[in-house]
Each structure stands twice: as structure tokens, then as C-alpha cells.
C-alpha atoms as a PDB file:
ATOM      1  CA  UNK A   1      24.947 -21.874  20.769  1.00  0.00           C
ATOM      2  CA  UNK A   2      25.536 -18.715  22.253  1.00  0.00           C
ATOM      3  CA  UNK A   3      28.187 -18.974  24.549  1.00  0.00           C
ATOM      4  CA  UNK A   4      32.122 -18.568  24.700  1.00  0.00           C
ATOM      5  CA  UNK A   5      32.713 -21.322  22.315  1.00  0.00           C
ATOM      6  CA  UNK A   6      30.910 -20.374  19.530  1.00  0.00           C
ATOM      7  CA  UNK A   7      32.353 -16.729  19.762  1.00  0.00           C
ATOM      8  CA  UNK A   8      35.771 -17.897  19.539  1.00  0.00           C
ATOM      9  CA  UNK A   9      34.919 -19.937  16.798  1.00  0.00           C
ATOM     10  CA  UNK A  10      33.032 -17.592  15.184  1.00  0.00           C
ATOM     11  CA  UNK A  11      35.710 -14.460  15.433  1.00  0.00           C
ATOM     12  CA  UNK A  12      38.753 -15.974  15.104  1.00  0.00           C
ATOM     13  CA  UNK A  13      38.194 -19.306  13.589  1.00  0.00           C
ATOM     14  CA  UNK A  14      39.414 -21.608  16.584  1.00  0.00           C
ATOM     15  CA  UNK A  15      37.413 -25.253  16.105  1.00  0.00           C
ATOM     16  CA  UNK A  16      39.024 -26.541  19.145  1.00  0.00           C
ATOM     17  CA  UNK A  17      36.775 -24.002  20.916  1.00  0.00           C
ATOM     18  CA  UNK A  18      33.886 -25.484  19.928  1.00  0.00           C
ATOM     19  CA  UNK A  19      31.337 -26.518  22.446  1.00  0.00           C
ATOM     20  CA  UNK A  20      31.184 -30.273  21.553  1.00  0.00           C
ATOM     21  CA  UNK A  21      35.215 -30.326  22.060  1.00  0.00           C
ATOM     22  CA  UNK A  22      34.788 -29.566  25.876  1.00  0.00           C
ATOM     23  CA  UNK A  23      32.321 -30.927  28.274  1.00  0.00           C
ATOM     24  CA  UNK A  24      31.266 -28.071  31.532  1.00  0.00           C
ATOM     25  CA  UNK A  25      34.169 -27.958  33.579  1.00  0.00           C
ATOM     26  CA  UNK A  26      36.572 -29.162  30.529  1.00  0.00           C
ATOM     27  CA  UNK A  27      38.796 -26.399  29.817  1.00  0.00           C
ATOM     28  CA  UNK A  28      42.230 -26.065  29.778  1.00  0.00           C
ATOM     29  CA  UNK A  29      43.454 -23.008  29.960  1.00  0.00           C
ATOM     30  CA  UNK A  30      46.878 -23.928  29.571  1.00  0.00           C
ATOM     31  CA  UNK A  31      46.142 -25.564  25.992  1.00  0.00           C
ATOM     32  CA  UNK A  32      47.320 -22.476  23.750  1.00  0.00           C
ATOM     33  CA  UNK A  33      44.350 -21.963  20.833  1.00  0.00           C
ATOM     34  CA  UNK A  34      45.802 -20.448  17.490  1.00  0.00           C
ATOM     35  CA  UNK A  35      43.554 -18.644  14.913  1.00  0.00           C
ATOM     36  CA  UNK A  36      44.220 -19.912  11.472  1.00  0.00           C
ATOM     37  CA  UNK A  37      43.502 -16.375  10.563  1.00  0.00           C
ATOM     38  CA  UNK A  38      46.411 -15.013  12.721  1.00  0.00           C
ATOM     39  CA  UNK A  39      48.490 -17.389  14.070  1.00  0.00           C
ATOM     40  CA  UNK A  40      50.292 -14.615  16.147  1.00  0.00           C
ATOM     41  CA  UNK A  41      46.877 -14.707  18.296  1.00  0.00           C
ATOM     42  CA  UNK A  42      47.185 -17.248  20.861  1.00  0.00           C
ATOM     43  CA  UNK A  43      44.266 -17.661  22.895  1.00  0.00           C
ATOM     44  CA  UNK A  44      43.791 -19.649  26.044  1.00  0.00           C
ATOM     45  CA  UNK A  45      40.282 -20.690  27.143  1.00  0.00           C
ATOM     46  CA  UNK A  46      39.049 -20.960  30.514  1.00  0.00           C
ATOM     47  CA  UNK A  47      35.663 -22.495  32.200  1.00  0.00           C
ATOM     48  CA  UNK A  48      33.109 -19.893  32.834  1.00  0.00           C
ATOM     49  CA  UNK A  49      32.702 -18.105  35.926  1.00  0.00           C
ATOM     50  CA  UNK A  50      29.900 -19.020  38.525  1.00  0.00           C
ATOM     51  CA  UNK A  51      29.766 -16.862  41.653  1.00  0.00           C
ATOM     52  CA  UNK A  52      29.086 -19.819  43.685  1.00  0.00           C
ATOM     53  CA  UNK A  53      32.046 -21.583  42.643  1.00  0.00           C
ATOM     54  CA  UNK A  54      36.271 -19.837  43.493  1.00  0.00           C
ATOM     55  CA  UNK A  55      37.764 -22.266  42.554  1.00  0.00           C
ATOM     56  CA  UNK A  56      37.693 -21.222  38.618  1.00  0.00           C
ATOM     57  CA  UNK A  57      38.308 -17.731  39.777  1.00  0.00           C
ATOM     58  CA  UNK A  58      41.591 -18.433  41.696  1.00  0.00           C
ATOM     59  CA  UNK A  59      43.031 -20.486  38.782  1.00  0.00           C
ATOM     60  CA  UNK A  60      42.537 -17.968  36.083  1.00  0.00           C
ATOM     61  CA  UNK A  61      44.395 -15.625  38.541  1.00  0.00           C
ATOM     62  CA  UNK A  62      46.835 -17.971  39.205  1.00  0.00           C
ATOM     63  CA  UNK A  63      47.420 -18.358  35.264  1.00  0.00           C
ATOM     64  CA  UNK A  64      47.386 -14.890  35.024  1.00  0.00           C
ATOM     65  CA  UNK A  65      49.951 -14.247  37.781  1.00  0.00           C
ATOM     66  CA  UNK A  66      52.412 -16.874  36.178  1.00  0.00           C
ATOM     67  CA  UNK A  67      52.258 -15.276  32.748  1.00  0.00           C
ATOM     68  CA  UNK A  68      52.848 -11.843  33.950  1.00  0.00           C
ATOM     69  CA  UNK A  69      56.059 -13.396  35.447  1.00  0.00           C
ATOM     70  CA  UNK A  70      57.519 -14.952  32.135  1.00  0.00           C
ATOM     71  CA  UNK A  71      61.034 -13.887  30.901  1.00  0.00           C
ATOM     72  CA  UNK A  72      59.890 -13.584  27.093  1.00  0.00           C
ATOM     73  CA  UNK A  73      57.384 -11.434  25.620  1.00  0.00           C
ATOM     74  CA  UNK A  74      56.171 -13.540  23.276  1.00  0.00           C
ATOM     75  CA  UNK A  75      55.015 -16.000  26.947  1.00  0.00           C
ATOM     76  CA  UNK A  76      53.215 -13.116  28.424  1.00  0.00           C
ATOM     77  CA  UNK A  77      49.496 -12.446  28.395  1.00  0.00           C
ATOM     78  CA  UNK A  78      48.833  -9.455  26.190  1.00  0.00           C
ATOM     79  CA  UNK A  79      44.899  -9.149  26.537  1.00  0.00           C
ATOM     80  CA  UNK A  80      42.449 -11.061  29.004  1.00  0.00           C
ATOM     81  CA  UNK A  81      38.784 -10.221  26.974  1.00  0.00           C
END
């Protein structure tokens, strides 16, 4: 594949990230991903975007939103790629 899965696993060595672990519409981007390689690196996967469809829009904003608003650094989102 060629898609968001197989670039996380690829990069940073995240299996759970792999396509056949998530069906379209499957993610969870609350489920924190850890590289093996770095385990500082917390990732957090989200469906993909379709411009026909908000609804994954407005929860990855949402998600976004609440982490920005977390007490502790180590809770916040550092990077959105």
C-alpha cells in the first residue's frame, strides 16, 4: 500500500498502523501509537479526510482543541503532520 498506514509503519515502525489493523472508517485517534524506535514519539492516527464528509474534520479539531487545553506537557500535541 501506499497510504497513511504503511508510512507510519514504514518511518517509525508502528505495526498497529498497519492497514489490515483498521478497516475505512476504523481509527481511533485517541489510541496513542508508540514507535519502538522512540518511544517518546506518540502518535495518534486519524481516518482520512474526504471533502464530502465533516464529520472526520470536526473530530480531529475537536481532538486537537482538547489537547491544546491539557495541564501537562507531556498530554499536549506537539506536531499534527
Amino acid at each position: 500500500g501506499v497510504g497513511k498506514s504503511t508510512l507510519l509503519n514504514r518511518v517509525f515502525g508502528i505495526e498497529q498502523a498497519s492497514a489490515e489493523n483498521f478497516e475505512p472508517g476504523q481509527a481511533d485517534i485517541e489510541k496513542e501509537l508508540i514507535s519502538p524506535q522512540n518511544d517518546r514519539l506518540v502518535l495518534h492516527y486519524s481516518d482520512g479526510f474526504d471533502p464530502a464528509v465533516d464529520a472526520n474534520c470536526e473530530g480531529v479539531k475537536a481532538f486537537i482543541k482538547k489537547r491544546k487545553e491539557k495541564e501537562h506537557v507531556k498530554d499536549q500535541l506537539h506536531a499534527v503532520w
